[in-house]
N, C-alpha and C. Protein backbone atom coordinates (compact mmCIF):
# COMPACT_ATOMS: atom_id res chain seq x y z
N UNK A 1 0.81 -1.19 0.00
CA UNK A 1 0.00 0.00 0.00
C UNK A 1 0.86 1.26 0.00
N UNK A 2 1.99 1.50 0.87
CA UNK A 2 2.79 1.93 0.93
C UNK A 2 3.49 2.58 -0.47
N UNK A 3 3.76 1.64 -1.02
CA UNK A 3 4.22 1.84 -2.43
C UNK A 3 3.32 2.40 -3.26
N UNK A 4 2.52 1.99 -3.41
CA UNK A 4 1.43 2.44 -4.01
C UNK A 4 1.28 4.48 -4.03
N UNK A 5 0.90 4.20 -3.15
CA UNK A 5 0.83 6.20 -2.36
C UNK A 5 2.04 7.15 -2.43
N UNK A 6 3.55 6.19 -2.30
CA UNK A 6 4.27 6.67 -1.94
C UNK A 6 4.97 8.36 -2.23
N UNK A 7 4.58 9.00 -3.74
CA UNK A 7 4.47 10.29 -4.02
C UNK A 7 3.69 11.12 -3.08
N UNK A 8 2.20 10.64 -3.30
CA UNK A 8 1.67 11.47 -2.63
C UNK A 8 2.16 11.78 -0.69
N UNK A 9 2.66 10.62 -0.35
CA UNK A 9 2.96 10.53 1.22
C UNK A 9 4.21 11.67 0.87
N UNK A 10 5.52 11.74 0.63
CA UNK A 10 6.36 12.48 0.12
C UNK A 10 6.23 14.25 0.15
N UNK A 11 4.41 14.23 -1.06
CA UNK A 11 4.43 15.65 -1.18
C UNK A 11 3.40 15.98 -0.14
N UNK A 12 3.00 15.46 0.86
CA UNK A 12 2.12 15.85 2.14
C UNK A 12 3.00 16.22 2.95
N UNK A 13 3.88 15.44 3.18
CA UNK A 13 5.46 15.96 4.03
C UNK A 13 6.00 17.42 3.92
N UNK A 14 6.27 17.33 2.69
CA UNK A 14 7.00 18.20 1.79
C UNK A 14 6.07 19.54 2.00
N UNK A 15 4.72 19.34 1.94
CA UNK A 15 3.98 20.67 2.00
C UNK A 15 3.92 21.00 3.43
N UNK A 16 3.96 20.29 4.55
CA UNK A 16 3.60 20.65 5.93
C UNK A 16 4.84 21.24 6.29
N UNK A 17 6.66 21.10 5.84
CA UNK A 17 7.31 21.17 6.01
C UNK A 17 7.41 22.90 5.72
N UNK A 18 7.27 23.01 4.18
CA UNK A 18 6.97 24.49 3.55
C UNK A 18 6.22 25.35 3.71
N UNK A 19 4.98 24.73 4.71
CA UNK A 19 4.21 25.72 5.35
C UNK A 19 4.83 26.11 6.90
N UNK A 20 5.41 25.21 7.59
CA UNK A 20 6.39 25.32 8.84
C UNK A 20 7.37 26.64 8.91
N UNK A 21 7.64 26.77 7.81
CA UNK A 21 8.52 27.47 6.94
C UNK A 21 8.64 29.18 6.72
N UNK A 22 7.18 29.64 6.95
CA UNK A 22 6.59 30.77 6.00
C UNK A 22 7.91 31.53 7.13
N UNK A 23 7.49 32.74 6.05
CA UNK A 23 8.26 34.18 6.27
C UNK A 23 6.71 34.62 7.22
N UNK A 24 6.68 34.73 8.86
CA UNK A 24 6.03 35.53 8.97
C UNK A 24 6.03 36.96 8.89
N UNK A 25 7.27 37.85 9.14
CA UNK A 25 7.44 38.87 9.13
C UNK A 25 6.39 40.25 8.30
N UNK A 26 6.34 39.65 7.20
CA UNK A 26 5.26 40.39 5.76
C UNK A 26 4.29 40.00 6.77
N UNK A 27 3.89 39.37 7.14
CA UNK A 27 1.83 39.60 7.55
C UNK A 27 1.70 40.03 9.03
N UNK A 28 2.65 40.28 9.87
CA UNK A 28 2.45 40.79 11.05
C UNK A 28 2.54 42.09 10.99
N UNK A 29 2.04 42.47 11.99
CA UNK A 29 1.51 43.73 12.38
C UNK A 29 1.98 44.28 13.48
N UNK A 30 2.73 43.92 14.15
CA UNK A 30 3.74 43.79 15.25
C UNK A 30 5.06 45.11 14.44
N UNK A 31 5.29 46.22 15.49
CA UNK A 31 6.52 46.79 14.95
C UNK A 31 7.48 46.41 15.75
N UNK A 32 9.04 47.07 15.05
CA UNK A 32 10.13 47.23 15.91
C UNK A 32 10.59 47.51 16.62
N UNK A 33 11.67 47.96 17.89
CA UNK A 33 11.43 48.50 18.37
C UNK A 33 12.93 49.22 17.85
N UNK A 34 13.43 50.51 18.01
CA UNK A 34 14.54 51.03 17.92
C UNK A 34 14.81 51.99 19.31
N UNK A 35 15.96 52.04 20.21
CA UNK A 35 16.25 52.39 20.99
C UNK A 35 17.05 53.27 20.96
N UNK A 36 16.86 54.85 21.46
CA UNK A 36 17.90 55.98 20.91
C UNK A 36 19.72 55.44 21.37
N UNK A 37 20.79 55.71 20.95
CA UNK A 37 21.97 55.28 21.35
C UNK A 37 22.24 56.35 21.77
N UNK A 38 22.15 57.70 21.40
CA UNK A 38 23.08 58.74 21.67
C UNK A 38 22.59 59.31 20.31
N UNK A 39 23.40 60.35 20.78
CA UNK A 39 23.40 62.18 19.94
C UNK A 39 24.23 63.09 19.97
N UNK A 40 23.87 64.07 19.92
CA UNK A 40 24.22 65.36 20.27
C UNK A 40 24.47 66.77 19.36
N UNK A 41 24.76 67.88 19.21
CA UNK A 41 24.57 68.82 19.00
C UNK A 41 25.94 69.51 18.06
N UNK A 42 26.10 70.14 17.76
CA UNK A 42 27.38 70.61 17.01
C UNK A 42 28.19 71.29 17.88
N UNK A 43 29.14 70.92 17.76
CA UNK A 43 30.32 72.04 18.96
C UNK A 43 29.92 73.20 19.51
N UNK A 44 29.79 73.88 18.26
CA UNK A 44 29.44 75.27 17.98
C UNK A 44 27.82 75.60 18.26
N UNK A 45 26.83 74.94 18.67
CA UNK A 45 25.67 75.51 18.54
C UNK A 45 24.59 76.43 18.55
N UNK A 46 25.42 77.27 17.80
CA UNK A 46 24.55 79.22 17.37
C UNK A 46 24.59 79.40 15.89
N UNK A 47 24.13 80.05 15.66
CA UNK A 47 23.47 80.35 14.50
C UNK A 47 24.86 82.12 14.61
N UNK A 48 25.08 82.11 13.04
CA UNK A 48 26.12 82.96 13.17
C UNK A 48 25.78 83.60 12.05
N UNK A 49 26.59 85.26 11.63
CA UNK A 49 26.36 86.04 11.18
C UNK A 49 28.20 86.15 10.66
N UNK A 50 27.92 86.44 9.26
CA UNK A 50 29.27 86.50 8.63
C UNK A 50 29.96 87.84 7.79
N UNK A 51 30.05 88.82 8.32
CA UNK A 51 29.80 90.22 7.69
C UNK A 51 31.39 90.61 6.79
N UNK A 52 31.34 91.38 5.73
CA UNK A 52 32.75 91.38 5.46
C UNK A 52 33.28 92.70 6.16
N UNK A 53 32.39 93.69 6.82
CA UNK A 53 32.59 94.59 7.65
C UNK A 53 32.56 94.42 9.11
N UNK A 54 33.59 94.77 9.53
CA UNK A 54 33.27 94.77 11.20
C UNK A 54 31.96 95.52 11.54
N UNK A 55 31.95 96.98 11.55
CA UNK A 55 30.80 97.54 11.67
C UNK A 55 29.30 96.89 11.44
N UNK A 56 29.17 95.99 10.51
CA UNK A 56 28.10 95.53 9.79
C UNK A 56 27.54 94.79 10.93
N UNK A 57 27.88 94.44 11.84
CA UNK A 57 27.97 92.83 12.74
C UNK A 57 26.93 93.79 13.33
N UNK A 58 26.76 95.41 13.82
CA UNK A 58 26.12 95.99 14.64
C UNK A 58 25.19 97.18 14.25
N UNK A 59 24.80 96.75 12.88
CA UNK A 59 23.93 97.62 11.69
C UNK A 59 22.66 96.88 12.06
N UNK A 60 21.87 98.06 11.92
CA UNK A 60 20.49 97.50 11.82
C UNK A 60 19.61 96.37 10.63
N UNK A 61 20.56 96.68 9.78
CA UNK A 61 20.25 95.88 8.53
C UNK A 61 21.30 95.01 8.14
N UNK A 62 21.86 94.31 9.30
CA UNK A 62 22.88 93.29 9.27
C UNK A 62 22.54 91.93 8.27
N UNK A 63 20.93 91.89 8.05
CA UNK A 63 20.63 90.98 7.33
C UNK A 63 20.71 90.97 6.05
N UNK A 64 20.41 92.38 5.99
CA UNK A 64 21.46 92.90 3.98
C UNK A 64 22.31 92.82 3.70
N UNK A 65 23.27 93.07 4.88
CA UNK A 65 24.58 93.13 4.78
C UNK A 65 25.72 92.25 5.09
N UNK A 66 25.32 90.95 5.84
CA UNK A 66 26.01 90.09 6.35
C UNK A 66 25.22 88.40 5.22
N UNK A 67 25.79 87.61 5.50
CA UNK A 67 25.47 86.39 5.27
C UNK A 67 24.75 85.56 6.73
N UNK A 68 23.78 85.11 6.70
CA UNK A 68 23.32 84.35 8.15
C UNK A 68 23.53 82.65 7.52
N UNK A 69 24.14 82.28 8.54
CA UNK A 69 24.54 81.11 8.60
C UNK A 69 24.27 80.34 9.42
N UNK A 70 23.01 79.35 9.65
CA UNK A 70 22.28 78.74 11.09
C UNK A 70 23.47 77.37 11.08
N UNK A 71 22.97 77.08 12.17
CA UNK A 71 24.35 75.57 12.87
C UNK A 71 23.79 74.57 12.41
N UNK A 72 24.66 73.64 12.44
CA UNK A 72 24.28 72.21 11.75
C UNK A 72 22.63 71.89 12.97
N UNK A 73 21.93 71.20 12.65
CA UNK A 73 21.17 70.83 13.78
C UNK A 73 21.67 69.72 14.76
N UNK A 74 20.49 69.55 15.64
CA UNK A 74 21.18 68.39 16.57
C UNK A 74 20.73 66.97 15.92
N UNK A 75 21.73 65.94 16.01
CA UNK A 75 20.80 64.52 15.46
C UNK A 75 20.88 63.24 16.50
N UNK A 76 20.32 62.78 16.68
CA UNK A 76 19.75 61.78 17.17
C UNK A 76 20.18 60.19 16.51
N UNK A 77 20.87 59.42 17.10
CA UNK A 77 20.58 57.83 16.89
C UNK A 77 20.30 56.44 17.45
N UNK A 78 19.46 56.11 16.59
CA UNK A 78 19.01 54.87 17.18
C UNK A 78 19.31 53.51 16.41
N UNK A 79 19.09 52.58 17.42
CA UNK A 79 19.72 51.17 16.74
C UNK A 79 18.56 50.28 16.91
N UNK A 80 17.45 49.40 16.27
CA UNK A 80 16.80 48.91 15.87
C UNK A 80 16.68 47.54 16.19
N UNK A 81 15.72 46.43 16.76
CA UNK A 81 16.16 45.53 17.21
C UNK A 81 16.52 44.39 16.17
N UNK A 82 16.00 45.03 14.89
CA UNK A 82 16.40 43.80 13.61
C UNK A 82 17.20 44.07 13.01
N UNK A 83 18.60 45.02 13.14
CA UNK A 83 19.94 45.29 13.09
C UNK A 83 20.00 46.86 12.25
N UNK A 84 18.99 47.48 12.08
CA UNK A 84 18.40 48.31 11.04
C UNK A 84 19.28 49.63 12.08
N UNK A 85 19.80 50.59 11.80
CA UNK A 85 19.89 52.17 12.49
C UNK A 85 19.85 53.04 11.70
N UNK A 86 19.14 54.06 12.20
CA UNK A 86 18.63 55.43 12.21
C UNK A 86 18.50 56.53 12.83
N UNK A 87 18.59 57.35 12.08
CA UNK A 87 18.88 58.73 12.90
C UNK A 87 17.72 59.65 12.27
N UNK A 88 17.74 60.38 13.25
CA UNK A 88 16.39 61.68 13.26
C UNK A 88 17.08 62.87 13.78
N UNK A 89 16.76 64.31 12.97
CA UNK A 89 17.52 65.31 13.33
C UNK A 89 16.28 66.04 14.23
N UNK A 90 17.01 67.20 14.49
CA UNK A 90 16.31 68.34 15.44
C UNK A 90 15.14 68.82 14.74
N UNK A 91 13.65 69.04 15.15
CA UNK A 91 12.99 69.24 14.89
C UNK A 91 12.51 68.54 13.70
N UNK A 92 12.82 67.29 13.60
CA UNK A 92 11.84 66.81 12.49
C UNK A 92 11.32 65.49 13.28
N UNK A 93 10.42 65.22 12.48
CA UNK A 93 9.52 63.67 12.95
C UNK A 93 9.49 62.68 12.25
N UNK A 94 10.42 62.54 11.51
CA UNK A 94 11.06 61.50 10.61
C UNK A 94 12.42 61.26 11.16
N UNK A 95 12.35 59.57 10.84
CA UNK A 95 13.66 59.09 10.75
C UNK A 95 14.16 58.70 9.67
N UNK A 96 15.67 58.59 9.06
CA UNK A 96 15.99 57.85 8.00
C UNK A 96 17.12 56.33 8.62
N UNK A 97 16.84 55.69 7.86
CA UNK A 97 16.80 54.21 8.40
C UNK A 97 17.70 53.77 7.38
N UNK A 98 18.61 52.73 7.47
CA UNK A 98 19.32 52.13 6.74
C UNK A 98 19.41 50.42 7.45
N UNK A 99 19.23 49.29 6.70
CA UNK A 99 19.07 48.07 7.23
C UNK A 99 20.25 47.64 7.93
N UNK A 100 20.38 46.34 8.08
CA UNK A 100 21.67 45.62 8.44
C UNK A 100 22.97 45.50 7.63
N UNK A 101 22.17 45.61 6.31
CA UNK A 101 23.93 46.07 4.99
C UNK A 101 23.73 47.08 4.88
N UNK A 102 23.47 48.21 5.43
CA UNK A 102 23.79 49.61 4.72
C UNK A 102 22.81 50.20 4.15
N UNK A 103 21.77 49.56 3.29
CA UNK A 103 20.65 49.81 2.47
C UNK A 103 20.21 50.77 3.10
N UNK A 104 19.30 52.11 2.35
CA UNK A 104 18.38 52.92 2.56
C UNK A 104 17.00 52.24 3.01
N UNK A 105 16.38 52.73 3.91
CA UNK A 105 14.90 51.76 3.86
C UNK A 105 14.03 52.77 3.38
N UNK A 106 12.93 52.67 2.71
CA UNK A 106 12.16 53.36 2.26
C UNK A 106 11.37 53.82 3.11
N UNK A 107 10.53 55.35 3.44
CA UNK A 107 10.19 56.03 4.54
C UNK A 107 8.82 55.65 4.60
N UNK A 108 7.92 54.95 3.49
CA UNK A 108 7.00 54.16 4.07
C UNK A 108 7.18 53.22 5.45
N UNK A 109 8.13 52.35 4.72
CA UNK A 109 8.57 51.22 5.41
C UNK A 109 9.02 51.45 6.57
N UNK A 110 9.60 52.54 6.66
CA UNK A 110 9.59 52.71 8.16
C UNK A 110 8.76 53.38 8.80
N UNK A 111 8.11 54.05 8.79
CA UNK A 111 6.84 54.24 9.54
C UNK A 111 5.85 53.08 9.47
N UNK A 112 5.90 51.94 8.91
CA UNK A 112 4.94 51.05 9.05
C UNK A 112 5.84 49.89 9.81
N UNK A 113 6.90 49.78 9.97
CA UNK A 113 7.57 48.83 10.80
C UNK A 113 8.53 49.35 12.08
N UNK A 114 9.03 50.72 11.83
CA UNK A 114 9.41 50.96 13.63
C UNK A 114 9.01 51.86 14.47
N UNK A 115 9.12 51.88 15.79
CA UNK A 115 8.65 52.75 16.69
C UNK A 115 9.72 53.19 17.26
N UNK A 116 9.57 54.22 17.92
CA UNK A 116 10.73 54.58 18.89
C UNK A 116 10.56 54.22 19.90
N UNK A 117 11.67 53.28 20.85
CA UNK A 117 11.10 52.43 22.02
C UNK A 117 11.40 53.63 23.00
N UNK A 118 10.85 54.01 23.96
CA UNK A 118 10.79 54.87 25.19
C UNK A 118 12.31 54.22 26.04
N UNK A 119 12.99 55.13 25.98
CA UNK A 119 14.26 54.79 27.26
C UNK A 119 13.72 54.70 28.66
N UNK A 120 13.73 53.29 29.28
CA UNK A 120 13.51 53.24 31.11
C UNK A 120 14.29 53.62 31.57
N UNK A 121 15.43 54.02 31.70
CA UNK A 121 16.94 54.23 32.41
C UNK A 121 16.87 55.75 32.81
């Protein structure tokens, strides 16, 4: 009897095995979590004025006359629990994300798969 069946016994295996198998990741709904590492701010953090006149620095219309030059902002990074890190600058509400090789992640994709985990410490 055995013999008989024996394909089909094979590909019943074979399918319970490949369903054992699936990628759940795609159908959950479950996010990541990413945990800030550290940051910080630019050495320098002021916003500066670049005049080719001394005098100019203390003109009322220093803004005609000088170049304004704001500071790098502050940025933020975090490390991801599925090897993914990202950083978020000062005043924005986006992160940009790069995977475990380096890859860019697309900014859908990350708003639909990480959160920012809250620091307990």
């Amino acid at each position: 009897m055995f013999y008989k069946h024996w394909k089909k016994f094979v590909l019943a295996i074979a399918a319970l095995f490949w369903f054992g198998c699936g990628d759940d990741s795609s159908s959950s709904d479950e996010k990541t979590a990413c945990t800030f590492k550290g940051g910080g701010c630019p050495e320098y953090g002021i916003d500066f004025y670049f005049c080719e006149n001394p005098e100019d620095y203390e003109s009322p219309d220093k803004d005609e006359k000088c170049t304004f030059t704001p500071r790098d902002p502050c940025s933020y990074y975090y490390e991801c629990e599925d090897g993914a890190s990202c950083h978020k600058y000062e005043n924005e509400t986006v992160m940009t994300c790069t995977d475990a090789q380096g890859n860019p992640i697309p900014q859908d994709e990350i708003e639909s798969r990480y959160y920012e985990k809250e620091d307990t410490h």
